[in-house]
N, C-alpha and C. Protein backbone atom coordinates (compact mmCIF):
# COMPACT_ATOMS: atom_id res chain seq x y z
N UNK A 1 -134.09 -78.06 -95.27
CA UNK A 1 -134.80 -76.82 -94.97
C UNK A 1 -136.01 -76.67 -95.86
N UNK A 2 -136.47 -77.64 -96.17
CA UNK A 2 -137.44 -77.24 -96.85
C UNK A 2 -138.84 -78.79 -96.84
N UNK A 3 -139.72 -78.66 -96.49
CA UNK A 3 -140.69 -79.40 -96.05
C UNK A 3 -141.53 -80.55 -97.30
N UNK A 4 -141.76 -81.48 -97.18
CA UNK A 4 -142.64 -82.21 -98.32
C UNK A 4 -144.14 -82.47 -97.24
N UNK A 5 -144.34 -82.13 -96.19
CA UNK A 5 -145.51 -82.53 -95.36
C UNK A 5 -145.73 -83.99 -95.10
N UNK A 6 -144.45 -84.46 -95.40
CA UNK A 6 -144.68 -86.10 -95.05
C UNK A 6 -144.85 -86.55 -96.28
N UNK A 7 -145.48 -86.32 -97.36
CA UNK A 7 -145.69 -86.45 -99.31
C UNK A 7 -144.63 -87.28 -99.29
N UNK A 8 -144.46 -88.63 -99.59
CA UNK A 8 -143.19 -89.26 -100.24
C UNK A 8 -143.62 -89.56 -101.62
N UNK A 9 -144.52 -89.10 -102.50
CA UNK A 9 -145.15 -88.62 -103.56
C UNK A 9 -145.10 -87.41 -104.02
N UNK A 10 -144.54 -86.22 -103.80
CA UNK A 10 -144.62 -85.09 -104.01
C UNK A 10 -144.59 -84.49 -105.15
N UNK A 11 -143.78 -85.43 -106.57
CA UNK A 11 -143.60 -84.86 -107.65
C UNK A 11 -144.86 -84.87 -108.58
N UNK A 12 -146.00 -85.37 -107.62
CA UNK A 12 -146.72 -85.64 -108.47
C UNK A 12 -147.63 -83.87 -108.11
N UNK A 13 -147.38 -83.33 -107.64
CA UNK A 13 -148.22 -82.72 -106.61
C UNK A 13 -147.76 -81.05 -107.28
N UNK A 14 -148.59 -80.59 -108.15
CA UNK A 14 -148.75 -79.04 -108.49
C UNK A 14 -149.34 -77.95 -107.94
N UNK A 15 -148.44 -77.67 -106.74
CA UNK A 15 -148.93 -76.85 -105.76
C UNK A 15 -147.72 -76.36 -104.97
N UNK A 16 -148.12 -75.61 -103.63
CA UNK A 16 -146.96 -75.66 -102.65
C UNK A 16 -146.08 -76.52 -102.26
N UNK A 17 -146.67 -77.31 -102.29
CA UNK A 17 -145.78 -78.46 -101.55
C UNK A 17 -144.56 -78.87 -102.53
N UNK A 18 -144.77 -78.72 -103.77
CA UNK A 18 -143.89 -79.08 -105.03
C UNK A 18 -142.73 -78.24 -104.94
N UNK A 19 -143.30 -76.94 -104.95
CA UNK A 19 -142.63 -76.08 -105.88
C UNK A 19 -141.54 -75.48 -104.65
N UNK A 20 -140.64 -74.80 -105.81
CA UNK A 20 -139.53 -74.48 -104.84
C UNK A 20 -139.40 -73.00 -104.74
N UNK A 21 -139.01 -72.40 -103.74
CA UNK A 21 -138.85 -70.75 -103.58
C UNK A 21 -137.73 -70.82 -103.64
N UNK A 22 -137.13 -69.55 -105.08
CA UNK A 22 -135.89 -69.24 -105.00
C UNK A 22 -135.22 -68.10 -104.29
N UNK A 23 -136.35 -67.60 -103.73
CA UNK A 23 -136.05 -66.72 -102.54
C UNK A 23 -135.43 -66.65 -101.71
N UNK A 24 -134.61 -67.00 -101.36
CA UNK A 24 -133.66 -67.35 -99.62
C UNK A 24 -133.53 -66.03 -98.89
N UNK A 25 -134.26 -66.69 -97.41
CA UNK A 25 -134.23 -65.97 -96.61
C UNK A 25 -133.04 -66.25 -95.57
N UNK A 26 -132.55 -65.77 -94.22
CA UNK A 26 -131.75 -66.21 -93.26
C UNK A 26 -132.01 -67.43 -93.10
N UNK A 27 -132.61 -68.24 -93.01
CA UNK A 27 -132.85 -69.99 -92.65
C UNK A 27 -132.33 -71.01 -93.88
N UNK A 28 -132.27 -70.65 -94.87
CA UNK A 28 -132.13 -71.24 -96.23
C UNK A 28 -130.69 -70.61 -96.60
N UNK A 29 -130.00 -69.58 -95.94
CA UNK A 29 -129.01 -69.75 -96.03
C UNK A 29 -128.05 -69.94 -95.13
N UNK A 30 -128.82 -70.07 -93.96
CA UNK A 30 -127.72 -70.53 -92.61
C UNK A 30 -128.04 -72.67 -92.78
N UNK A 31 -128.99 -73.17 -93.52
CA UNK A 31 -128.92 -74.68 -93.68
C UNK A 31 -127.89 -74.53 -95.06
N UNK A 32 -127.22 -73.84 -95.67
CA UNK A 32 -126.68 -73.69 -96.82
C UNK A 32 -125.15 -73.74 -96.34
N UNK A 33 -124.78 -72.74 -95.53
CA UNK A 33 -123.83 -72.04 -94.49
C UNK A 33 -123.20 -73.89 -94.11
N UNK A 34 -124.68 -74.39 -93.19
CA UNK A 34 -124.20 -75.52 -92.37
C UNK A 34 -123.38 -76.51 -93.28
N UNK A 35 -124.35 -76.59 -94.62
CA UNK A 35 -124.12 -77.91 -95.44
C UNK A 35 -122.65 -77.80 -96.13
N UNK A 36 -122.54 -76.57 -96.65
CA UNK A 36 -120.70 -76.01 -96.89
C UNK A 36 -120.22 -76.83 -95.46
N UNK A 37 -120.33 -76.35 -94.51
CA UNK A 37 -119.49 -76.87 -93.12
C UNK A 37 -119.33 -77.99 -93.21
N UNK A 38 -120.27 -78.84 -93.77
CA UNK A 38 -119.93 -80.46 -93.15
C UNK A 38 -119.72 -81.03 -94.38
N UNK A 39 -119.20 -80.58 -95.33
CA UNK A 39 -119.04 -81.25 -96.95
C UNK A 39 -117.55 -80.99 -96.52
N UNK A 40 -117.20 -79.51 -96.32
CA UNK A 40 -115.69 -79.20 -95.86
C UNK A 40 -114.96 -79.94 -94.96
N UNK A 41 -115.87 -80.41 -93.52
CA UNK A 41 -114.97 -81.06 -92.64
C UNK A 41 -114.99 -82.77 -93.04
N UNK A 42 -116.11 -83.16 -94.33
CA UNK A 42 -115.58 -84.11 -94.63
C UNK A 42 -114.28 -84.45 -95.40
N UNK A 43 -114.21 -83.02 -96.08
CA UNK A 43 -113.10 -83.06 -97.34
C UNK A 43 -111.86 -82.98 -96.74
N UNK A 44 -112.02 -82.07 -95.54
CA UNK A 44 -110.90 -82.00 -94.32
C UNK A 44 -110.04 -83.40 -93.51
N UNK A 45 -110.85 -84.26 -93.32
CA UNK A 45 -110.46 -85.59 -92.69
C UNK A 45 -110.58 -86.79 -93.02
N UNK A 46 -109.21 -86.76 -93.72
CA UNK A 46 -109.02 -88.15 -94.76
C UNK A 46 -109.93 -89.54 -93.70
N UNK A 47 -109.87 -89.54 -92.53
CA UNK A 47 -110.25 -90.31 -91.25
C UNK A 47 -111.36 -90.61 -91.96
N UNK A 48 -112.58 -90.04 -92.42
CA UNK A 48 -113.84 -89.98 -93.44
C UNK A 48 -114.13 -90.44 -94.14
N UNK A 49 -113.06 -90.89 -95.55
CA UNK A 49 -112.98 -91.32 -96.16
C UNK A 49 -112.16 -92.56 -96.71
N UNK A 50 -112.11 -93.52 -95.83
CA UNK A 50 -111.34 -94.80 -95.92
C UNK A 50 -111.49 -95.87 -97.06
N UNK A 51 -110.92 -96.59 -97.46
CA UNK A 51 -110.57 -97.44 -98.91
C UNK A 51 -110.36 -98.54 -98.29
N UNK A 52 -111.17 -99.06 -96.40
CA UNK A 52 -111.68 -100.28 -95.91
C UNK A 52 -112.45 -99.92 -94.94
N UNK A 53 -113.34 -100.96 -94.16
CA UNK A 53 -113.62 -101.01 -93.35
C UNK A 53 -113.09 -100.73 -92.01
N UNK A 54 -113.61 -99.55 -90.90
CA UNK A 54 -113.08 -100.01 -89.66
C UNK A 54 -112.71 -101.63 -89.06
N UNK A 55 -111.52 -101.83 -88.40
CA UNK A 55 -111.86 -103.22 -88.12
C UNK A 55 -111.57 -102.93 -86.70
N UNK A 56 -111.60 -102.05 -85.54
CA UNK A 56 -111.58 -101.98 -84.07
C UNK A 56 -110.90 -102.99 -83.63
N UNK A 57 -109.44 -103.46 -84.36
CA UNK A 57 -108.34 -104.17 -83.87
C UNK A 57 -107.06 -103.19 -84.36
N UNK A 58 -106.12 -103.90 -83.70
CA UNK A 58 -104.72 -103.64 -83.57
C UNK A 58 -104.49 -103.24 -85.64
N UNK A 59 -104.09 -101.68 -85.98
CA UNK A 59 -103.89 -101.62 -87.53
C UNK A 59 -102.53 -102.27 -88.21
N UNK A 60 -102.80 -103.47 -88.56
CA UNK A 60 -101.29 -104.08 -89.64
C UNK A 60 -100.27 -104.07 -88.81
N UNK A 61 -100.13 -104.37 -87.21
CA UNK A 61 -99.14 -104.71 -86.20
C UNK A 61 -99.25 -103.50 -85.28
N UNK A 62 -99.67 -102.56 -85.46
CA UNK A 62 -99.46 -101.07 -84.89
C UNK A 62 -100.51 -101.67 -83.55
N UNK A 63 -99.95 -100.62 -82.23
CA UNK A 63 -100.98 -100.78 -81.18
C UNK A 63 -101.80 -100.13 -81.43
N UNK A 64 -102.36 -99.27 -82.08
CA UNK A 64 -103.50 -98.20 -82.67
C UNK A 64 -104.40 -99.35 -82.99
N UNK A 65 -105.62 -98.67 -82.74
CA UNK A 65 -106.95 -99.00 -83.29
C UNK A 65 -107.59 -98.41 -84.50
N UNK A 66 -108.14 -98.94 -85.33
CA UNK A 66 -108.39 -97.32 -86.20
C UNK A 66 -109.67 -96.86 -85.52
N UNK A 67 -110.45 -97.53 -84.96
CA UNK A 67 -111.86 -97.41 -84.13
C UNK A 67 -112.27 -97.63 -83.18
N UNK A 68 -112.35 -96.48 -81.81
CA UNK A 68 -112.71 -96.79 -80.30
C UNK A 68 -114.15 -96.32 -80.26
N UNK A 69 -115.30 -97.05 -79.12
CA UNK A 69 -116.64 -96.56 -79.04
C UNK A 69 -116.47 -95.97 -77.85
N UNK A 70 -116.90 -95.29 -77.53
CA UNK A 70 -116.82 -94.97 -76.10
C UNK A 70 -118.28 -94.39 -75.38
N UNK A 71 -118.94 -94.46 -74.25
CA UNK A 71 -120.07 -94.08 -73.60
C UNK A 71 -119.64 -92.72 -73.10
N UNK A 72 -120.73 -91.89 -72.67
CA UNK A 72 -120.81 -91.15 -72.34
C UNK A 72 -119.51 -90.68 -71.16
N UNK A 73 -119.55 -91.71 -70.18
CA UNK A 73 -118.40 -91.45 -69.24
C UNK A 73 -117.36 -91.51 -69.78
N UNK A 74 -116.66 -91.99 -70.99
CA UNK A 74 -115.64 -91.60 -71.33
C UNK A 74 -114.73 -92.49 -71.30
N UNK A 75 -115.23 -93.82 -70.91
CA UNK A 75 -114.91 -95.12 -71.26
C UNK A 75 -115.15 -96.42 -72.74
N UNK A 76 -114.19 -97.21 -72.83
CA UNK A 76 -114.53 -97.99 -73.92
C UNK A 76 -115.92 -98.15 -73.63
N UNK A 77 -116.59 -98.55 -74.69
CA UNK A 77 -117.96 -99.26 -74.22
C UNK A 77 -117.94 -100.74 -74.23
N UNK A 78 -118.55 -101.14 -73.19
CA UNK A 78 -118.57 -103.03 -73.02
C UNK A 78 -119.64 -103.06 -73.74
N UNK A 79 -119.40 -104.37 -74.03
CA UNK A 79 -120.39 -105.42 -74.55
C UNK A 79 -121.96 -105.14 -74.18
N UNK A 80 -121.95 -104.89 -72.72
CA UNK A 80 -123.31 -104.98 -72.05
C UNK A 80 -124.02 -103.63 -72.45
N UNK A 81 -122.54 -102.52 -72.57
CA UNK A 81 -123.71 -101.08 -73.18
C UNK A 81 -123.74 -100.99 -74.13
N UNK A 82 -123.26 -101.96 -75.54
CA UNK A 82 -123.78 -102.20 -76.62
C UNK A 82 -125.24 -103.11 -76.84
N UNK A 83 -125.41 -103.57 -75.37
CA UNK A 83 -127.27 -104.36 -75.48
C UNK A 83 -128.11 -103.51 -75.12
N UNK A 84 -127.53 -102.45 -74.02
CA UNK A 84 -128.61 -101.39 -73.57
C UNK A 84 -129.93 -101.08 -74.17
N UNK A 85 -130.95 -101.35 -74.11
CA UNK A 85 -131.94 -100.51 -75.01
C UNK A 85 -132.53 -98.66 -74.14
N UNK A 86 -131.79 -98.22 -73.63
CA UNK A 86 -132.11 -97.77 -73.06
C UNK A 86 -130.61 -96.28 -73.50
N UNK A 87 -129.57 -96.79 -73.69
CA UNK A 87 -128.92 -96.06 -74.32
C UNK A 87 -129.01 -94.92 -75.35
N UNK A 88 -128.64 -93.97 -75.11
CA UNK A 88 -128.78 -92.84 -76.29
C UNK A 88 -127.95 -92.29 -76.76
N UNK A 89 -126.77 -92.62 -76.18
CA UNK A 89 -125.26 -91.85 -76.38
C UNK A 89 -124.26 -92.44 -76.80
N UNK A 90 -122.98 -92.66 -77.94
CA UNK A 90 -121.80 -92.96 -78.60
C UNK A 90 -121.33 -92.05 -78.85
N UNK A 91 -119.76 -92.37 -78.39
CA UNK A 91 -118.74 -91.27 -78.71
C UNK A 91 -118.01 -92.65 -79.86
N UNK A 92 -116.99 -91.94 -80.54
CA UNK A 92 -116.95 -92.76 -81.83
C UNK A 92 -115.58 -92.30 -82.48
N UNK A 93 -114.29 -93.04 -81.80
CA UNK A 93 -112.75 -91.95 -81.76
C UNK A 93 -112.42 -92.66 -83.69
N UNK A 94 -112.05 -92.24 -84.13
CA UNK A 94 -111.53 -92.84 -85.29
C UNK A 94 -109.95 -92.08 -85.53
N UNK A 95 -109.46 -93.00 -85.54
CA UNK A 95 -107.67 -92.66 -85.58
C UNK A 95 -107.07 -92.19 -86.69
N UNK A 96 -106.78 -90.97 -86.62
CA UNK A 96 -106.00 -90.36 -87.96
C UNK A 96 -104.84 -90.66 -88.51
N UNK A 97 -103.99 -91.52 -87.65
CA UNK A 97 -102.77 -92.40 -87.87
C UNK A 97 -102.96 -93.87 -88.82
N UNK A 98 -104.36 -94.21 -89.24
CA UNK A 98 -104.43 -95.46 -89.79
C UNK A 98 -103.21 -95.64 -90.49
N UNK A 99 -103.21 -96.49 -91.21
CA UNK A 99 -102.33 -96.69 -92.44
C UNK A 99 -102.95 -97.20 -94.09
N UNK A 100 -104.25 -97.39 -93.73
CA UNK A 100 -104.66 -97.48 -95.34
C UNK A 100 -105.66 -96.00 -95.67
N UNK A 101 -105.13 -94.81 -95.32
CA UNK A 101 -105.63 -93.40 -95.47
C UNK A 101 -104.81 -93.02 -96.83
N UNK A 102 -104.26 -93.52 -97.31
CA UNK A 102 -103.33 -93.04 -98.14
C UNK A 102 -103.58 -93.62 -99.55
N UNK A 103 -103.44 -92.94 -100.53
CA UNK A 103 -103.50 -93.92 -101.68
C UNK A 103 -102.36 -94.65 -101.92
N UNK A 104 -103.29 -95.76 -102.71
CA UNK A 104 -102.16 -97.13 -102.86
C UNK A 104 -100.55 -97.01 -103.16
N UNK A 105 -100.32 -95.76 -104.18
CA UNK A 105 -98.77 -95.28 -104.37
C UNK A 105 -98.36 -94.27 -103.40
N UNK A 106 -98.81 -93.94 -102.36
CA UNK A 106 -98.14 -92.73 -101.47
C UNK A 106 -98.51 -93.58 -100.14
N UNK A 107 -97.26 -93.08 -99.29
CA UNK A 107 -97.19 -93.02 -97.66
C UNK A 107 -98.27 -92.89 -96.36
N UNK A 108 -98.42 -93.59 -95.70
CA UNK A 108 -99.41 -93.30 -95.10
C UNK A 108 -99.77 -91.82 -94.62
N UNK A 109 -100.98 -91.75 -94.80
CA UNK A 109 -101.43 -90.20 -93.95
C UNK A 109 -101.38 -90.24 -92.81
N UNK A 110 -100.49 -89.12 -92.29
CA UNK A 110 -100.75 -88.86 -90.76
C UNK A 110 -102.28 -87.36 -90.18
N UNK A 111 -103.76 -87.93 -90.13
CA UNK A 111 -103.99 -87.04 -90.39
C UNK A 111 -104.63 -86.74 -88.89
N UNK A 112 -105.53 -85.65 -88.82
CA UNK A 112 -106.20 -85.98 -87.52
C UNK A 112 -107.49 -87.02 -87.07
N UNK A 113 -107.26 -87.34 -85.66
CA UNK A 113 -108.31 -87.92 -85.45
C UNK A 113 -109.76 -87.28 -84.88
N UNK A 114 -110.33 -88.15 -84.83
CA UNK A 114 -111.61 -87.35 -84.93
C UNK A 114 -112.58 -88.21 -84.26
N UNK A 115 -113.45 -87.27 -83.04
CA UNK A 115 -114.21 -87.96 -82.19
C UNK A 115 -115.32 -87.34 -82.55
N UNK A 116 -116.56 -88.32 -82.60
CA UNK A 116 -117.98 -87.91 -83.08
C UNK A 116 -119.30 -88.12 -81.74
N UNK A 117 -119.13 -87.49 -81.06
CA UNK A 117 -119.98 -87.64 -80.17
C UNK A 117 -121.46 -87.43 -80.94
N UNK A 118 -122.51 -89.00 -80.43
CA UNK A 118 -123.81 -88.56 -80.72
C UNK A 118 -124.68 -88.76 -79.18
N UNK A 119 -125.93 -87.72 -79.23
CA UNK A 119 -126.92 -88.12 -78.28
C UNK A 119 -128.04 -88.15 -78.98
N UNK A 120 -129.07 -89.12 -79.14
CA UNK A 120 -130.39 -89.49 -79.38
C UNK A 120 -131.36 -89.24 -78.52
N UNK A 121 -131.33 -88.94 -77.36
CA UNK A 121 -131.47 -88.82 -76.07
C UNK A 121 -132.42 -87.28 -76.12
N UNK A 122 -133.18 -87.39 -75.77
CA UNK A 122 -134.62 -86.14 -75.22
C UNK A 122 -133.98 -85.39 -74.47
N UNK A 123 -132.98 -85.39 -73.53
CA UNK A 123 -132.41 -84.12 -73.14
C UNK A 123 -130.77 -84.07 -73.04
N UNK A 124 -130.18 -82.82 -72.54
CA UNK A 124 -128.55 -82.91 -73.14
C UNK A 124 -127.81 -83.78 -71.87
N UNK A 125 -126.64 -83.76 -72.35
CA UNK A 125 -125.95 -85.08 -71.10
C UNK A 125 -124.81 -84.95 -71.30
N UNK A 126 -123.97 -84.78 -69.95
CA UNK A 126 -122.25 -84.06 -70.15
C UNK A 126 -121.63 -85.36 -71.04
N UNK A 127 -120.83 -85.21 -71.59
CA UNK A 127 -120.12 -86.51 -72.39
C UNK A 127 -118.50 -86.26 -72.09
N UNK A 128 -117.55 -87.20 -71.46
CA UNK A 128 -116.61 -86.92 -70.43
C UNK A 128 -115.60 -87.26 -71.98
N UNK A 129 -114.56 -86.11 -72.53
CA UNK A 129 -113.62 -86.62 -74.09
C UNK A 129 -113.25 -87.94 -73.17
N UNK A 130 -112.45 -88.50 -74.43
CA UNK A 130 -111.08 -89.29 -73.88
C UNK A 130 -110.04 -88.71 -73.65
N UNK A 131 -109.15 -89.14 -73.09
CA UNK A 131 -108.02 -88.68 -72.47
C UNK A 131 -107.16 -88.45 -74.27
N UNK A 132 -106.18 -87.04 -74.11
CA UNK A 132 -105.26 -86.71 -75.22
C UNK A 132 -103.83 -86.70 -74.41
N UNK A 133 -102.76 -87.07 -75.05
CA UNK A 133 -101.72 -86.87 -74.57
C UNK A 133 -101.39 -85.26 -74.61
N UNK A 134 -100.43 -84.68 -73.63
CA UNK A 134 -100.41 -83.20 -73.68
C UNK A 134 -99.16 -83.14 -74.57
N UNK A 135 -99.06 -82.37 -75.11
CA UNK A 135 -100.03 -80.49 -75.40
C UNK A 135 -101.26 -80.91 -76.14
N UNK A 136 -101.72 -81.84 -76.63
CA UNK A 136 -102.56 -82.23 -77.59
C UNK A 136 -104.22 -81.73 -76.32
N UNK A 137 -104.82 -81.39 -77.60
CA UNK A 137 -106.75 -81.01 -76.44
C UNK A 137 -107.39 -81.35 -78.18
N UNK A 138 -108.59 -81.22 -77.52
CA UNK A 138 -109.54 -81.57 -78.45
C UNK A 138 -109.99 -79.86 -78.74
N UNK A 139 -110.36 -80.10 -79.90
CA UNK A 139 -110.66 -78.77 -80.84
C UNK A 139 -112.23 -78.94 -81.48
N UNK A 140 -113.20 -78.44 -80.78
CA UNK A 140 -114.71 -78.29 -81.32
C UNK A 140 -114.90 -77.91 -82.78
N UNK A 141 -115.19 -79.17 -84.27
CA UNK A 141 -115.24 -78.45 -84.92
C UNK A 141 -116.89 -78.41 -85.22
N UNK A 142 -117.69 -79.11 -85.06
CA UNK A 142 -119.39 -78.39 -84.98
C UNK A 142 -119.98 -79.21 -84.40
N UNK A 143 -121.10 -78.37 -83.67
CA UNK A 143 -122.61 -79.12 -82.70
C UNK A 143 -123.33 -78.87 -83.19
N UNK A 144 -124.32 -79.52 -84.01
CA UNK A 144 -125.46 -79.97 -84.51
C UNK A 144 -126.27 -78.60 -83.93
N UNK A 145 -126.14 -78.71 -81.86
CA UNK A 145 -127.29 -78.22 -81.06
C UNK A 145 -126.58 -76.87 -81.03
N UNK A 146 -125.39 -76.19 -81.27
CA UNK A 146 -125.18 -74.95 -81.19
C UNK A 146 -124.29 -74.77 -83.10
N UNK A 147 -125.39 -74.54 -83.81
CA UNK A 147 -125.02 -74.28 -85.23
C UNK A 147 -123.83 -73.10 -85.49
N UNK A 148 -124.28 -72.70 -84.53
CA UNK A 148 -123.26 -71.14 -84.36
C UNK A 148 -121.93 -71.48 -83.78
N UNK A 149 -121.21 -72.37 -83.37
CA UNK A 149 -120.18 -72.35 -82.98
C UNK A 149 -118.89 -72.97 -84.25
N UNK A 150 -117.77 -72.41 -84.44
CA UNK A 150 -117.06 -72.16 -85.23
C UNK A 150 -116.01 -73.26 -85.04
N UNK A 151 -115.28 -73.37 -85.69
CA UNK A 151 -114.55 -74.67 -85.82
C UNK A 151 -113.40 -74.00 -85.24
N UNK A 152 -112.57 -74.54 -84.14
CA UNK A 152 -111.51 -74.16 -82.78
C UNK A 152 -111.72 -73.23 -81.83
N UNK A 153 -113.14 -73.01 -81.61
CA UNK A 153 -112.86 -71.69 -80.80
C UNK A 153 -113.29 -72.60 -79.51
N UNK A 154 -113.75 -73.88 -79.52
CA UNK A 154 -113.75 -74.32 -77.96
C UNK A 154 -112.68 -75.57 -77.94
N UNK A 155 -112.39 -75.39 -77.02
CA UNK A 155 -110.87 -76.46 -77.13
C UNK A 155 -110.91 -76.83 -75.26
N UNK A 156 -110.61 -78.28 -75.63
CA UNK A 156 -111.01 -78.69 -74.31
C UNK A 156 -109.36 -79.63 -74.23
N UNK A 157 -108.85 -79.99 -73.15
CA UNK A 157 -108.25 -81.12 -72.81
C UNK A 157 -108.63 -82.50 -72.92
N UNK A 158 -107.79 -83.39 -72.45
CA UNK A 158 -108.70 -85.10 -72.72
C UNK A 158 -109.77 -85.19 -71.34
N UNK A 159 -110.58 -85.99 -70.62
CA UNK A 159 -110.98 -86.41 -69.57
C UNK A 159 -112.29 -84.96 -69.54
N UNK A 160 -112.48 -83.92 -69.79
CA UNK A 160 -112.89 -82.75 -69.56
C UNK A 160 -114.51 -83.01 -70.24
N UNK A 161 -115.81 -82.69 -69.36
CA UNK A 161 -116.68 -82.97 -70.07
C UNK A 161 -117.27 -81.70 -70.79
N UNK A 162 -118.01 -82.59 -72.00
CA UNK A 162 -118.82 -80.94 -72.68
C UNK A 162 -120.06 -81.69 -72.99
N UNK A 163 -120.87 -80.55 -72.49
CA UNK A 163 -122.45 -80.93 -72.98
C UNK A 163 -123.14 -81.25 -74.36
N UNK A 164 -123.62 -81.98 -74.58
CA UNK A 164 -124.04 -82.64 -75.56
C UNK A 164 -125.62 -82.48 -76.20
N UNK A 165 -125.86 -81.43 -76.54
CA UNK A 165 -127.51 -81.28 -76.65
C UNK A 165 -128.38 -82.19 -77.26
N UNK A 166 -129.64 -82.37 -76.45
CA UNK A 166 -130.51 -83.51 -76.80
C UNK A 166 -130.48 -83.59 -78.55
N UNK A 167 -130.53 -84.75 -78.93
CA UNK A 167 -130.73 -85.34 -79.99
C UNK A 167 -129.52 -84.28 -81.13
N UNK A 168 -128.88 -84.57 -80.59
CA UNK A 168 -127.65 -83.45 -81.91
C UNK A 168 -126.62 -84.95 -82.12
N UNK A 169 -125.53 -83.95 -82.68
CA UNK A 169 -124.37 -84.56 -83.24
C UNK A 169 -122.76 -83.56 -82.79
N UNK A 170 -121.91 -83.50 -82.63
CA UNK A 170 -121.06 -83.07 -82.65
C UNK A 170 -119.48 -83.55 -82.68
N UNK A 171 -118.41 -82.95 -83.59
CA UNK A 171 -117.71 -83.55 -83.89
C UNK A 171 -116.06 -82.95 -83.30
N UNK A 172 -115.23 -83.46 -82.43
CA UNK A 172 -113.71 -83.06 -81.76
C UNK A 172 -112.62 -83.76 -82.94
N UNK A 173 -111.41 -82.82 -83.13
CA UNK A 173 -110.14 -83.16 -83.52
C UNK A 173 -109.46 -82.84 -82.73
N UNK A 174 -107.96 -83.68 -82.90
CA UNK A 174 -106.96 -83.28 -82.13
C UNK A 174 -105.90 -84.49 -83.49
N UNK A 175 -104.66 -83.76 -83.34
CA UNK A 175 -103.40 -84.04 -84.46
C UNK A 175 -103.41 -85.47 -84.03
N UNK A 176 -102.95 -86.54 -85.07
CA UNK A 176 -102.63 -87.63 -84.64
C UNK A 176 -101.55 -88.13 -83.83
N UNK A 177 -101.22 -89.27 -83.11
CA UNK A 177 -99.86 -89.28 -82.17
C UNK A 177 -99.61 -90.20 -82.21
N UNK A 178 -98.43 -90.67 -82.26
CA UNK A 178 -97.79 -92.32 -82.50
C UNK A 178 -98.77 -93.14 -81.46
N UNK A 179 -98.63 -94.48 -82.51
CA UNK A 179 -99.70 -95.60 -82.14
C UNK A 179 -99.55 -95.75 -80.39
N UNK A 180 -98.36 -95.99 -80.06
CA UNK A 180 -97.97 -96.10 -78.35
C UNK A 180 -98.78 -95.23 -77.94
N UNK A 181 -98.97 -94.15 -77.87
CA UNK A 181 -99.62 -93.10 -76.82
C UNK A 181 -101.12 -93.35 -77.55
N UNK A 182 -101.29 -93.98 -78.30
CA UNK A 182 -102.73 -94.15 -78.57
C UNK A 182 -103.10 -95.09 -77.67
N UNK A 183 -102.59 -96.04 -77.43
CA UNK A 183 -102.85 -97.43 -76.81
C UNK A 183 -102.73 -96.85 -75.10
N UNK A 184 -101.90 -96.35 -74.68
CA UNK A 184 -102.05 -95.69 -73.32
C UNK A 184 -103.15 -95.08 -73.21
N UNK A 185 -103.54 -94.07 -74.61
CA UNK A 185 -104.76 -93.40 -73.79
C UNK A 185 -106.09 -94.30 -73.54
N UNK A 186 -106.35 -95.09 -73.97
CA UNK A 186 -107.56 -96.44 -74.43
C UNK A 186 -107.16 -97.14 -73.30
N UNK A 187 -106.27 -97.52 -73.27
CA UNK A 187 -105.73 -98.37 -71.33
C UNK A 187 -105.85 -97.27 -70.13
N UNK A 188 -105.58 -96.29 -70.29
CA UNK A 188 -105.95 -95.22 -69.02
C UNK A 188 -107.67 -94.72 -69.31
N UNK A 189 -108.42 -94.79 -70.22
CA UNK A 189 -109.36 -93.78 -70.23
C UNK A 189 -110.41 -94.75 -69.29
């Protein structure tokens, strides 16, 4: 929230462009507001913070993945829409069931998983979830393109699309579920 005019030199620079207003108005504290939000929902989802690499195979025998890509329709993504140049959209499931979420002396975490829909894309574009086993739905916890929306108040089912505003970010949970019904939903979606 706050501008250098392009200056990647700025400290040199004794003027406006330097100096900082300790003034905060509504804008400086709703980018303040946001940045609490997404420090929290990192601190929130061990999924975030892993002690390896995704490896988008089968986890230590489990049918779980710890990492699905998925396109806009709501399918794995092939090979061929990973060459796309023309692409603007990844959905990005990361499995809260891993098994190296946990520190080295404690039990694995069962935590939630967490889908990161992005669009790069100049205008918005429905993005179809993946399928959740029921009672399980996906739980909106923030859109980049609607700053104002609150973490559970939109809650969708699996297969159900939600709009995706041009060039944002937005991020779905839903509780983790034994590796089996993970692997069904990735074979049905």
């Amino acid at each position: 929230a706050r501008t250098q005019q392009g200056n990647n030199n700025v400290y040199c620079q004794d003027n406006d462009l330097s100096w900082m207003s300790w003034e905060w108005g509504p804008a400086e504290r709703e980018m303040l507001d946001w940045t609490r939000r997404m420090t929290r929902f990192r601190r929130d989802h061990p999924v975030l913070r892993r002690r390896k690499f995704f490896q988008g195979r089968p986890m230590r025998g489990e049918a779980a993945r710890d990492i699905i890509w998925y396109g806009a329709d709501g399918r794995e993504m092939s090979e061929a829409a990973w060459h796309d140049p023309e692409r603007r959209t990844l959905g990005m499931w990361l499995a809260g069931d891993a098994l190296d979420l946990a520190p080295l002396d404690l039990d694995p975490v069962n935590a939630n998983t967490v889908l990161i829909l992005v669009n790069a894309g100049e205008g918005d574009i429905d993005f179809r979830l993946p399928a959740v086993p029921a009672p399980y739905h996906w739980s909106l916890s923030f859109d980049s393109g609607r700053p104002e929306q609150r973490d559970g108040r939109v809650q969708l089912r699996g297969r159900r699309l939600y709009r995706v505003a041009a060039r944002s970010i937005c991020a779905f949970v839903h509780p983790s579920v034994r590796a089996e019904e993970t692997t069904i939903m990735s074979e049905n979606a």
